[in-house]
C-alpha atoms as a PDB file:
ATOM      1  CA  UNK A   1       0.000   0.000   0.000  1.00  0.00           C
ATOM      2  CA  UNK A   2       1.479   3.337  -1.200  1.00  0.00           C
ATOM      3  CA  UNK A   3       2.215   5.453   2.157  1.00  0.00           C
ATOM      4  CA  UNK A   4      -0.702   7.338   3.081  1.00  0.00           C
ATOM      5  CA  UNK A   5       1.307  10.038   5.294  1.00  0.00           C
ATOM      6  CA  UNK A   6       3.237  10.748   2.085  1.00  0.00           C
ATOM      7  CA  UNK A   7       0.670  11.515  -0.107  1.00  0.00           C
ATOM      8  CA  UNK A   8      -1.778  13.461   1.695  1.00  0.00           C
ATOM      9  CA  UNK A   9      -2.216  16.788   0.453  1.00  0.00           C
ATOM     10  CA  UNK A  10      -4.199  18.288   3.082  1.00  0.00           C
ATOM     11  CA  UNK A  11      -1.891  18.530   5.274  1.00  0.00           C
ATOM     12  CA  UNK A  12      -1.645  22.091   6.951  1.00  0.00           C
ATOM     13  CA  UNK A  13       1.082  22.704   9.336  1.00  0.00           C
ATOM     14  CA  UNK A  14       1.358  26.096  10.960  1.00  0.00           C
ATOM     15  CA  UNK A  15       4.380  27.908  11.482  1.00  0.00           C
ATOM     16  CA  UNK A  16       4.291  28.284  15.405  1.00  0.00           C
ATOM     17  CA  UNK A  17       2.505  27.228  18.105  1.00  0.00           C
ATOM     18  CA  UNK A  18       1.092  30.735  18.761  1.00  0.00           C
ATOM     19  CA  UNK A  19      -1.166  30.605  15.335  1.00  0.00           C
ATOM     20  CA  UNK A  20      -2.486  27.374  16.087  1.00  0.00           C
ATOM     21  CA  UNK A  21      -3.626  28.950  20.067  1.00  0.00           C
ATOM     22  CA  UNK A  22      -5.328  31.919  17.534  1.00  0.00           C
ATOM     23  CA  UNK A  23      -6.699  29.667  15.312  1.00  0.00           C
ATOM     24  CA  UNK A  24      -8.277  27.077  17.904  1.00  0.00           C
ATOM     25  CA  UNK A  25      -8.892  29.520  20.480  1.00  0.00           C
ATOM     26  CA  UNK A  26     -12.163  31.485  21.710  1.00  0.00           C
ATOM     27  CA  UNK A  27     -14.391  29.471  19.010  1.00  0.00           C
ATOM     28  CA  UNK A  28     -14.287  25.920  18.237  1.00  0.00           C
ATOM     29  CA  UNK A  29     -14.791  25.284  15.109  1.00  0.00           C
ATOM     30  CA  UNK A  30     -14.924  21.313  14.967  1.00  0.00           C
ATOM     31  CA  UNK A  31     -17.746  21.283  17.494  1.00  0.00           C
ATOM     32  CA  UNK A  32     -21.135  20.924  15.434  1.00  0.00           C
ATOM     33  CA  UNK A  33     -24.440  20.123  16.986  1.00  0.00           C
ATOM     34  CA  UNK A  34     -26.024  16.552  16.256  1.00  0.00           C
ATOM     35  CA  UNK A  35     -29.050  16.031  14.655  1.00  0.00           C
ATOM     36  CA  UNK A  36     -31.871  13.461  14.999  1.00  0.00           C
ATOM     37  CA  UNK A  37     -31.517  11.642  11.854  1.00  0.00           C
ATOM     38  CA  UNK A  38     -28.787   9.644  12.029  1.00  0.00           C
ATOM     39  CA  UNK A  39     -30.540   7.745  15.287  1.00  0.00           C
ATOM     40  CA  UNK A  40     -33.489   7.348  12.818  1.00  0.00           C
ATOM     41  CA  UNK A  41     -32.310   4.585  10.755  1.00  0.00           C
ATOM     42  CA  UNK A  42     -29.503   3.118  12.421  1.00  0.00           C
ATOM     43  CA  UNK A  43     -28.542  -0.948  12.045  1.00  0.00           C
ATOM     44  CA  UNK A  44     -29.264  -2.828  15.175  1.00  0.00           C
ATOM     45  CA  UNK A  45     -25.687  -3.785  15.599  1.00  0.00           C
ATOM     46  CA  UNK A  46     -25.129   0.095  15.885  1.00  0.00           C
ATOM     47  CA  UNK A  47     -28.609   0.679  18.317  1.00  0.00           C
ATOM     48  CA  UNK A  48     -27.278  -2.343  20.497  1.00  0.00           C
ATOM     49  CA  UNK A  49     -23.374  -0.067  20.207  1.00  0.00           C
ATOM     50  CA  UNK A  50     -25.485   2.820  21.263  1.00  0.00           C
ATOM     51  CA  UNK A  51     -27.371   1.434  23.429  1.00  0.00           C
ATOM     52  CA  UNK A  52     -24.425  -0.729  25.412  1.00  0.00           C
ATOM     53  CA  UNK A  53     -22.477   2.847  26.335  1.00  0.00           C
ATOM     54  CA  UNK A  54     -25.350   5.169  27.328  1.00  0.00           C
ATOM     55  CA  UNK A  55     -28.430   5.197  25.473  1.00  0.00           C
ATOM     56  CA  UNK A  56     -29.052   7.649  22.178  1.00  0.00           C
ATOM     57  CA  UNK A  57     -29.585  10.754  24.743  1.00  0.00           C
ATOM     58  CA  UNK A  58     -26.797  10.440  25.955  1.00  0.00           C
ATOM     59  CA  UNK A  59     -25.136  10.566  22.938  1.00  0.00           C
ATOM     60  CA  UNK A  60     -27.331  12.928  21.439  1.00  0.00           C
ATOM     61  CA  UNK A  61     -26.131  15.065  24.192  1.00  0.00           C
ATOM     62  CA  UNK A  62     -22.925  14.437  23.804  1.00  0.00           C
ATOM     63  CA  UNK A  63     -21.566  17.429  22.035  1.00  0.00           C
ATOM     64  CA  UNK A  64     -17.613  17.285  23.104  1.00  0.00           C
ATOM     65  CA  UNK A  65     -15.741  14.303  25.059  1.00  0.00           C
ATOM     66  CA  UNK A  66     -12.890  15.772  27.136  1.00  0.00           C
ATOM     67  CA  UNK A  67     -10.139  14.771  29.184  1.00  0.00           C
ATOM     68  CA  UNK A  68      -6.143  14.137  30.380  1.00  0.00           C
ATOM     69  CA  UNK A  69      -4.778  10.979  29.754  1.00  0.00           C
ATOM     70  CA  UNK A  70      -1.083   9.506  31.214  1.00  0.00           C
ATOM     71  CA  UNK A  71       0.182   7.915  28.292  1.00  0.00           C
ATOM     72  CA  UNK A  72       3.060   5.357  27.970  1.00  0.00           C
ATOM     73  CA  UNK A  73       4.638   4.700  24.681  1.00  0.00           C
ATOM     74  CA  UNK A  74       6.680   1.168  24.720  1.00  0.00           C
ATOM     75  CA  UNK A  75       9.569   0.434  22.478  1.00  0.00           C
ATOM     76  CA  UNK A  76      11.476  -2.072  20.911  1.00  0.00           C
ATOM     77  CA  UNK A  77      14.222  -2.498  23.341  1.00  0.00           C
ATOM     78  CA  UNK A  78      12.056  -2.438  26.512  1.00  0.00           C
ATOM     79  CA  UNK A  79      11.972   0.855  28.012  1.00  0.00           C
ATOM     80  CA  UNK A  80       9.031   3.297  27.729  1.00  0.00           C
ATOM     81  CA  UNK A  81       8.780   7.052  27.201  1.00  0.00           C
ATOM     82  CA  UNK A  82       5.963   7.966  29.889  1.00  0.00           C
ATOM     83  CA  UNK A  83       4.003  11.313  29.207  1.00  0.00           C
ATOM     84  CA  UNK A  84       0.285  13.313  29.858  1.00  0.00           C
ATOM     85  CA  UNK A  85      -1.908  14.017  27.005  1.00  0.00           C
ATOM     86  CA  UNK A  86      -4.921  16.212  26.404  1.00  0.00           C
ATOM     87  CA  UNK A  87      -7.683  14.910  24.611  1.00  0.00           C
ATOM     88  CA  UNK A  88     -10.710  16.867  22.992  1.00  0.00           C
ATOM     89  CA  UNK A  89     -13.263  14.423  20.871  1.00  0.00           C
ATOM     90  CA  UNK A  90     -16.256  15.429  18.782  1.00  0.00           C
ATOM     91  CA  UNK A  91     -18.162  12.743  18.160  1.00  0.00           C
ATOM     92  CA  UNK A  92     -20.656  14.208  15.512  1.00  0.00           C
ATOM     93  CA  UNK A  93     -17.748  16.129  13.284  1.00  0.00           C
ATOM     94  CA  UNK A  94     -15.743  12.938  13.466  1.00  0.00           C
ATOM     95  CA  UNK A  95     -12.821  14.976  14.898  1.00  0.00           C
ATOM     96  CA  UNK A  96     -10.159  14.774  17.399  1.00  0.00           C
ATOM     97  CA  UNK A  97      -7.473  17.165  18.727  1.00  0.00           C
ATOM     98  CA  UNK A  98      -4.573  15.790  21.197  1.00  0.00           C
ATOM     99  CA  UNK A  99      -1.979  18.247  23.024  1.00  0.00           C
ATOM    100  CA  UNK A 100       0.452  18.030  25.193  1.00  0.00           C
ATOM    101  CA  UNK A 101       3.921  20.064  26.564  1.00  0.00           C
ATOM    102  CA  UNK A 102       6.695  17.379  25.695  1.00  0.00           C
ATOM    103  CA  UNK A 103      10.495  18.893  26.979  1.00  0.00           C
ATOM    104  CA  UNK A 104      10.631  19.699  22.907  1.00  0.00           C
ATOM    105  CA  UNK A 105       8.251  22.009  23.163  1.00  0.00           C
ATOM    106  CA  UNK A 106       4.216  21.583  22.637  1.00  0.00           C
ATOM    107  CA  UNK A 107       2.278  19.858  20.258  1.00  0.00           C
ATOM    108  CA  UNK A 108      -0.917  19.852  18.917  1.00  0.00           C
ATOM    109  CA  UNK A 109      -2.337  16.639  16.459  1.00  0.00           C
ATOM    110  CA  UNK A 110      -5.929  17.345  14.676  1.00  0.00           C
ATOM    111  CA  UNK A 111      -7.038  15.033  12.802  1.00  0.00           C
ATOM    112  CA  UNK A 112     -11.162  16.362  11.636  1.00  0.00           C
ATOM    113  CA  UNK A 113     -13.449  14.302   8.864  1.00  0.00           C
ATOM    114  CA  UNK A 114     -16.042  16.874   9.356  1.00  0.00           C
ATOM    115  CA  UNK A 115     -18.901  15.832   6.813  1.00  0.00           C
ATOM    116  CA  UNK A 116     -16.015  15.363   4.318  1.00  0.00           C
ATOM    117  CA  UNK A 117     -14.416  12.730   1.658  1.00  0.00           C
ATOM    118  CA  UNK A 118     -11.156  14.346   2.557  1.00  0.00           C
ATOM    119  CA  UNK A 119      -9.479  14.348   5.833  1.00  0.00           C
ATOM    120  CA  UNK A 120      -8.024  17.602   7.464  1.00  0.00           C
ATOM    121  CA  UNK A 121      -4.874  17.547   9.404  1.00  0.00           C
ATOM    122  CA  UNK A 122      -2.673  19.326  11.322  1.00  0.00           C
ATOM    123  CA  UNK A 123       0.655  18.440  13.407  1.00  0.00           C
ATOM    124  CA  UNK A 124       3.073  20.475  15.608  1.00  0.00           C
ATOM    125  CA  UNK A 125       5.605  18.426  17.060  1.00  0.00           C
ATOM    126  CA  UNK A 126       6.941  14.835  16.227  1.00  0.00           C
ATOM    127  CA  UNK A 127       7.166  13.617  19.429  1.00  0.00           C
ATOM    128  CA  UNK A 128       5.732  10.317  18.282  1.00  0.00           C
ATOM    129  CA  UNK A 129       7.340   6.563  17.842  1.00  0.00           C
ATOM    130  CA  UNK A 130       7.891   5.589  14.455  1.00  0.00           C
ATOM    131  CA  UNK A 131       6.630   1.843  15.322  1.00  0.00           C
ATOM    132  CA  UNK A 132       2.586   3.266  15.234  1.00  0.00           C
ATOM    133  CA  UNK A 133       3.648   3.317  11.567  1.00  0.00           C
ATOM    134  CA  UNK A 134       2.775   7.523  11.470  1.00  0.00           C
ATOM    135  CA  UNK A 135       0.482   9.954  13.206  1.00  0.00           C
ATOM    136  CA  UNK A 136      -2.330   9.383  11.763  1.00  0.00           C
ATOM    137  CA  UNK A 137      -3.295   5.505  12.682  1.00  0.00           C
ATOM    138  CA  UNK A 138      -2.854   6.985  16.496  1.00  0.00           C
ATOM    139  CA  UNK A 139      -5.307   9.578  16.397  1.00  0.00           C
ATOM    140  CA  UNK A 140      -7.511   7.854  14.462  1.00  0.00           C
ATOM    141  CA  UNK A 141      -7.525   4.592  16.297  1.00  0.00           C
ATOM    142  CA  UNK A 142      -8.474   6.832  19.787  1.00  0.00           C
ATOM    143  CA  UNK A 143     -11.240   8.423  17.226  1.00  0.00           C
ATOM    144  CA  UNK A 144     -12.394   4.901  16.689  1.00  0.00           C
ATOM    145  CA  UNK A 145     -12.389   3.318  20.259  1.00  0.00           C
ATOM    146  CA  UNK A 146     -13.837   6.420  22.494  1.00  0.00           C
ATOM    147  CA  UNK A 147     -16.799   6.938  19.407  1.00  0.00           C
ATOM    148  CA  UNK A 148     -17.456   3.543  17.887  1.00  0.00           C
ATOM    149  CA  UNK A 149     -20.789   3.613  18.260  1.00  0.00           C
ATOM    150  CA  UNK A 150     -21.438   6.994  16.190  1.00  0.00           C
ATOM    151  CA  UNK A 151     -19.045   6.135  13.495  1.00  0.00           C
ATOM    152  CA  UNK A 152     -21.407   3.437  12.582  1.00  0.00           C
ATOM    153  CA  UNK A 153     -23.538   5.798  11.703  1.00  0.00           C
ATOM    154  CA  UNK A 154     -21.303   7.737   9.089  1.00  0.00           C
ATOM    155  CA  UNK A 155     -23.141   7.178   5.878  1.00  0.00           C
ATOM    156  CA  UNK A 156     -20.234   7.769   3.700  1.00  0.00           C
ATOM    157  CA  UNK A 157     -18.782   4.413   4.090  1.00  0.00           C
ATOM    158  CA  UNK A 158     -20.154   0.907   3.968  1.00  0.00           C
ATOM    159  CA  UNK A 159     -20.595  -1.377   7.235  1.00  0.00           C
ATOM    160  CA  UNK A 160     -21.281  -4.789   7.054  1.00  0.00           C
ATOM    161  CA  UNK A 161     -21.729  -6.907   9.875  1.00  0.00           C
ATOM    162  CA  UNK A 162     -20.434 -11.023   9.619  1.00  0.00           C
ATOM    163  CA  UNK A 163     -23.053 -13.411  10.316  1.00  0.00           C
ATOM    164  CA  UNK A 164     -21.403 -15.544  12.945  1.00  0.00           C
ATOM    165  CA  UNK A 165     -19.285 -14.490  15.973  1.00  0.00           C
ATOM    166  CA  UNK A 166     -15.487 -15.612  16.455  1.00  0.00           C
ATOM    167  CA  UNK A 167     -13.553 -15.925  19.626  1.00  0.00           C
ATOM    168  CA  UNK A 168     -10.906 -13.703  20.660  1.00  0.00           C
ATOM    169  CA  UNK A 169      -8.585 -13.174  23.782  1.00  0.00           C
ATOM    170  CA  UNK A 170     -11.578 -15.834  25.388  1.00  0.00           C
ATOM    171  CA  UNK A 171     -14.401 -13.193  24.462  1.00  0.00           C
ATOM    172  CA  UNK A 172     -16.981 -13.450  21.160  1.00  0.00           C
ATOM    173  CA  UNK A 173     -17.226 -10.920  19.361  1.00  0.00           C
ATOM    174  CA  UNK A 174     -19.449 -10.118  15.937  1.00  0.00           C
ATOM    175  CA  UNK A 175     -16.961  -8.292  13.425  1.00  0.00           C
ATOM    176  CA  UNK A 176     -18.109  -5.676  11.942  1.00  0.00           C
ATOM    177  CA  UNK A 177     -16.128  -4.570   8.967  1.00  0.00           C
ATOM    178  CA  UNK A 178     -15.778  -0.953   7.453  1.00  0.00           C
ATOM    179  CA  UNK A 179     -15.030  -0.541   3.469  1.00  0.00           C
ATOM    180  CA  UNK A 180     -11.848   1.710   2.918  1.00  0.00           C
ATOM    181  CA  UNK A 181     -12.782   4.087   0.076  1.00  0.00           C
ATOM    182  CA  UNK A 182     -11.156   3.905  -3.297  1.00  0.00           C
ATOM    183  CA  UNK A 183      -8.378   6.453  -3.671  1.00  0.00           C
ATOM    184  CA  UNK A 184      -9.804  10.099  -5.266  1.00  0.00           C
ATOM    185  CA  UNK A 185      -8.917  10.912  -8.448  1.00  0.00           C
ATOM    186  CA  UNK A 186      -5.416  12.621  -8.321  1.00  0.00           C
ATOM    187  CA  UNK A 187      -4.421   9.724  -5.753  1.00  0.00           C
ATOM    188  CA  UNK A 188      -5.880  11.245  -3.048  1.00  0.00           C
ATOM    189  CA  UNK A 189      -5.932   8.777  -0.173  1.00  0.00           C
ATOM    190  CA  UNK A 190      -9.582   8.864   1.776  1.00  0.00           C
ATOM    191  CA  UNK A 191     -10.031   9.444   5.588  1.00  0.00           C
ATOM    192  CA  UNK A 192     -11.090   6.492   7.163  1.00  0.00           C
ATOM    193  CA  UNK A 193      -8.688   2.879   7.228  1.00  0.00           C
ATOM    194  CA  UNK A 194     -10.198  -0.195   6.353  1.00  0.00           C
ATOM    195  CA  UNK A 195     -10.902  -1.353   9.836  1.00  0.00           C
ATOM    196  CA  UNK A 196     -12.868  -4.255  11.552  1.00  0.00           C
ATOM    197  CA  UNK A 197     -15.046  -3.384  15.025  1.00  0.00           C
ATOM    198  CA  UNK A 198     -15.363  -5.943  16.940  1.00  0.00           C
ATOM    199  CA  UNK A 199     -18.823  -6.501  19.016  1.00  0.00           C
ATOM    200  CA  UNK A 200     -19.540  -8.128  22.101  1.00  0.00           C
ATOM    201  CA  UNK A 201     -21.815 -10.953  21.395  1.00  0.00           C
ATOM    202  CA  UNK A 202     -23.262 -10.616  25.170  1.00  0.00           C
ATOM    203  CA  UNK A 203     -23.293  -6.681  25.252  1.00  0.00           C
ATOM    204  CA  UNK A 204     -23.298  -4.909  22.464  1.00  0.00           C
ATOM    205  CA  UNK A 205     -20.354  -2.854  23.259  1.00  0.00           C
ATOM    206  CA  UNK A 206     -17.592  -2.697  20.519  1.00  0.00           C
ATOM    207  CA  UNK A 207     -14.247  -2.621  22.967  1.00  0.00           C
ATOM    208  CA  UNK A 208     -11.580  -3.068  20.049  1.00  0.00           C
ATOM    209  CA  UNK A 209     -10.890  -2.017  16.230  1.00  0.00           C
ATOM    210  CA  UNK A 210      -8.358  -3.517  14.217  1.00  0.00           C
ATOM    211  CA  UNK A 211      -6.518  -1.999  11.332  1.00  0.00           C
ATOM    212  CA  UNK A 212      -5.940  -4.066   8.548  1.00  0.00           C
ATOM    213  CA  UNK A 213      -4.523  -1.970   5.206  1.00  0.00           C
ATOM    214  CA  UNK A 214      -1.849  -0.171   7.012  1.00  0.00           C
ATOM    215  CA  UNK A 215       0.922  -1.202   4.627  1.00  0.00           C
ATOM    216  CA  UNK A 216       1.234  -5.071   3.785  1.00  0.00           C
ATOM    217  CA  UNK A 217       2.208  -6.886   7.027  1.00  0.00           C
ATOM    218  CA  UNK A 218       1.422  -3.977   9.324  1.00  0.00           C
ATOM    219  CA  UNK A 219      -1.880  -4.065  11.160  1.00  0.00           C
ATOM    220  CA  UNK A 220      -2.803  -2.141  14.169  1.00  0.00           C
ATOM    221  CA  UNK A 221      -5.637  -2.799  17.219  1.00  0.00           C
ATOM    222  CA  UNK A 222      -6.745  -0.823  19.761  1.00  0.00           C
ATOM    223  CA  UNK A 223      -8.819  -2.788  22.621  1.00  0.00           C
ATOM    224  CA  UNK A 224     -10.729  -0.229  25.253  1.00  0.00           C
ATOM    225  CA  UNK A 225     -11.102  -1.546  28.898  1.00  0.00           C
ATOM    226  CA  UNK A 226     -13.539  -0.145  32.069  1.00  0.00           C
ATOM    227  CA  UNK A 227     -16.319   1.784  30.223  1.00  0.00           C
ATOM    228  CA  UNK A 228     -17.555   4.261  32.637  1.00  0.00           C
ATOM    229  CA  UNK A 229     -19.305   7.979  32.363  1.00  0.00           C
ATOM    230  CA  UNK A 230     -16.687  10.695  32.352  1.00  0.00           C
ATOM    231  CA  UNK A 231     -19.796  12.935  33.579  1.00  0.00           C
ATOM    232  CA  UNK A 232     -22.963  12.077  35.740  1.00  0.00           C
ATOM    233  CA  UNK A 233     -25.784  10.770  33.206  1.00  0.00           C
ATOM    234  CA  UNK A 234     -23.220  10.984  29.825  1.00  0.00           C
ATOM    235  CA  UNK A 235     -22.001   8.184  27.635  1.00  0.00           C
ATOM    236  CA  UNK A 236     -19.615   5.423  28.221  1.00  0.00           C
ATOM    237  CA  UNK A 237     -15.468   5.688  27.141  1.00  0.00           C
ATOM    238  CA  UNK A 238     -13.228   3.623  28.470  1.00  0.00           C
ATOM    239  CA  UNK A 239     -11.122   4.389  31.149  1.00  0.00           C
ATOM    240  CA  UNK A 240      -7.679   2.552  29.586  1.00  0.00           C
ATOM    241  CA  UNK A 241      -7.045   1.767  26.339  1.00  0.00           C
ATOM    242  CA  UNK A 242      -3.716  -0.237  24.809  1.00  0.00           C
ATOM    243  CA  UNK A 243      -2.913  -0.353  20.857  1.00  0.00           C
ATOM    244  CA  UNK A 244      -0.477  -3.213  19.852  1.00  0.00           C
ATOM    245  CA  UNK A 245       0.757  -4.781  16.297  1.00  0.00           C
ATOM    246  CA  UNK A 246      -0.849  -7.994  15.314  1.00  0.00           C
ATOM    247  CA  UNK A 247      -0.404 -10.254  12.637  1.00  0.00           C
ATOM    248  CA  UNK A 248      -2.801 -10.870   9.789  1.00  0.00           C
ATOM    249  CA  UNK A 249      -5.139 -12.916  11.329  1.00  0.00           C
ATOM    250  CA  UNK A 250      -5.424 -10.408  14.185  1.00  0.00           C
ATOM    251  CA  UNK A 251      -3.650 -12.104  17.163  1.00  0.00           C
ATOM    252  CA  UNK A 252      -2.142  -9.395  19.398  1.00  0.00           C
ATOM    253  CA  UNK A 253       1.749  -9.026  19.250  1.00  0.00           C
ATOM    254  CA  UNK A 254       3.765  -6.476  20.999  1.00  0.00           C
ATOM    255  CA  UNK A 255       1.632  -3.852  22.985  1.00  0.00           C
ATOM    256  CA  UNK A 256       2.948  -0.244  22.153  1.00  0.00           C
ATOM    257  CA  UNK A 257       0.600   1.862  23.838  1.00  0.00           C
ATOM    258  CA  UNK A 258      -1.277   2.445  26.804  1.00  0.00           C
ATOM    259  CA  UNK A 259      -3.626   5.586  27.318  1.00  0.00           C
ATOM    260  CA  UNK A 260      -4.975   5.564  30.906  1.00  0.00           C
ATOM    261  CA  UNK A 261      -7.782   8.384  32.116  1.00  0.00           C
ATOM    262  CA  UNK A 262      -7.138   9.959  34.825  1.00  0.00           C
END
């Protein structure tokens, strides 16, 4: 697979972190305000999704998902690089934004579908392993986990759900499998990864997404742990989640990641 980082024209990086505190400032401009209709003619495997971390009002009232993470990145020779992150998730726009203050200096990683075929980006800083295969599998595979159930909803790509559950890590799960878009004309590479969600058979609840056209041999899964309500009466996001390689049937290999709430 020709590298996606490489090729995507949409990237936007600012000159210094002071535009990007102007530009993302006083107004937010990747909130936007559900609607109804979506919830009107959803699948059942995406009602039971729903349903299994909150219940469509919550969701529905669920304009922004917010908080600070401690974050350990693992690598290859056994130590870790430990560090805090700040997370802001918008659930309807399909957008995410991730800061932190690294000793480097501070970043900021956007990463917004926003009702678009193209995806918009923007990085400041690199402080980032190179074994997550780039920037953008990262942010989208916390995009994926903390708003599975909503991105079942986007109607811009096709879900299909496999009739019969298989077993992993002791658990069943219903796969549910989401079409990566052909390339746009100009070789344009599309937002969303072909990806697999995996469902609880017993609960509904899709804990883990797998990424399976990273490059060839390179695939990616993020599992979620401890679903609980950030706020009183809100939706469900789990309270840890870990992202390790796996092979190409899916079994986990090396973890490199764990995100833990605080």
């Amino acid at each position: 697979m020709i590298n996606r980082l490489s090729n995507m024209m949409f990237w936007l990086i600012l000159v210094t972190v002071f535009t990007v505190a102007g530009c993302w400032g006083k107004k937010d401009r990747l909130a936007i305000e559900p609607k109804d209709e979506p919830m009107a003619f959803m699948t059942d495997y995406a009602s039971g999704a729903i349903k299994a971390t909150g219940g469509q009002q919550a969701w529905m009232n669920t304009k922004k998902i917010e908080f600070d993470t401690v974050v350990t990145f693992y690598k290859p020779d056994g130590s870790f690089y430990l560090t805090e992150h700040h997370y802001e998730i918008y659930p309807w726009s399909n957008s995410i934004r991730i800061s932190a203050a690294e000793p480097q200096g501070k970043f900021v990683w956007e990463l917004s579908k926003r009702g678009s075929k193209k995806a918009r980006q923007r990085y400041i800083g690199d402080a980032f392993p190179s074994e997550l295969y780039g920037k953008q599998y990262f942010t989208e595979l916390m995009l994926d986990t903390t708003t599975a159930p909503v991105r079942l909803l986007d109607k811009m790509v096709a879900f299909s759900k496999e009739p019969k559950p298989v077993k992993l890590e002791g658990l069943w799960y219903y796969p549910i499998n989401r079409a990566a878009p052909a390339k746009r004309h100009g070789g344009i590479e599309p937002y969303w990864s072909k990806a697999v969600f995996y469902q609880r058979a017993e609960t509904s609840l899709i804990d883990m997404v797998w990424f399976s056209d990273i490059e060839p041999g390179k695939f990616l899964v993020a599992r979620g742990y401890d679903y609980k309500e950030i706020e009183k009466g809100g939706i469900l996001v789990p309270m840890k989640i870990e992202i390790f390689k796996t092979d190409a049937p899916g079994v986990l290999k090396e973890r490199l990641v764990k995100i833990d709430l605080k």
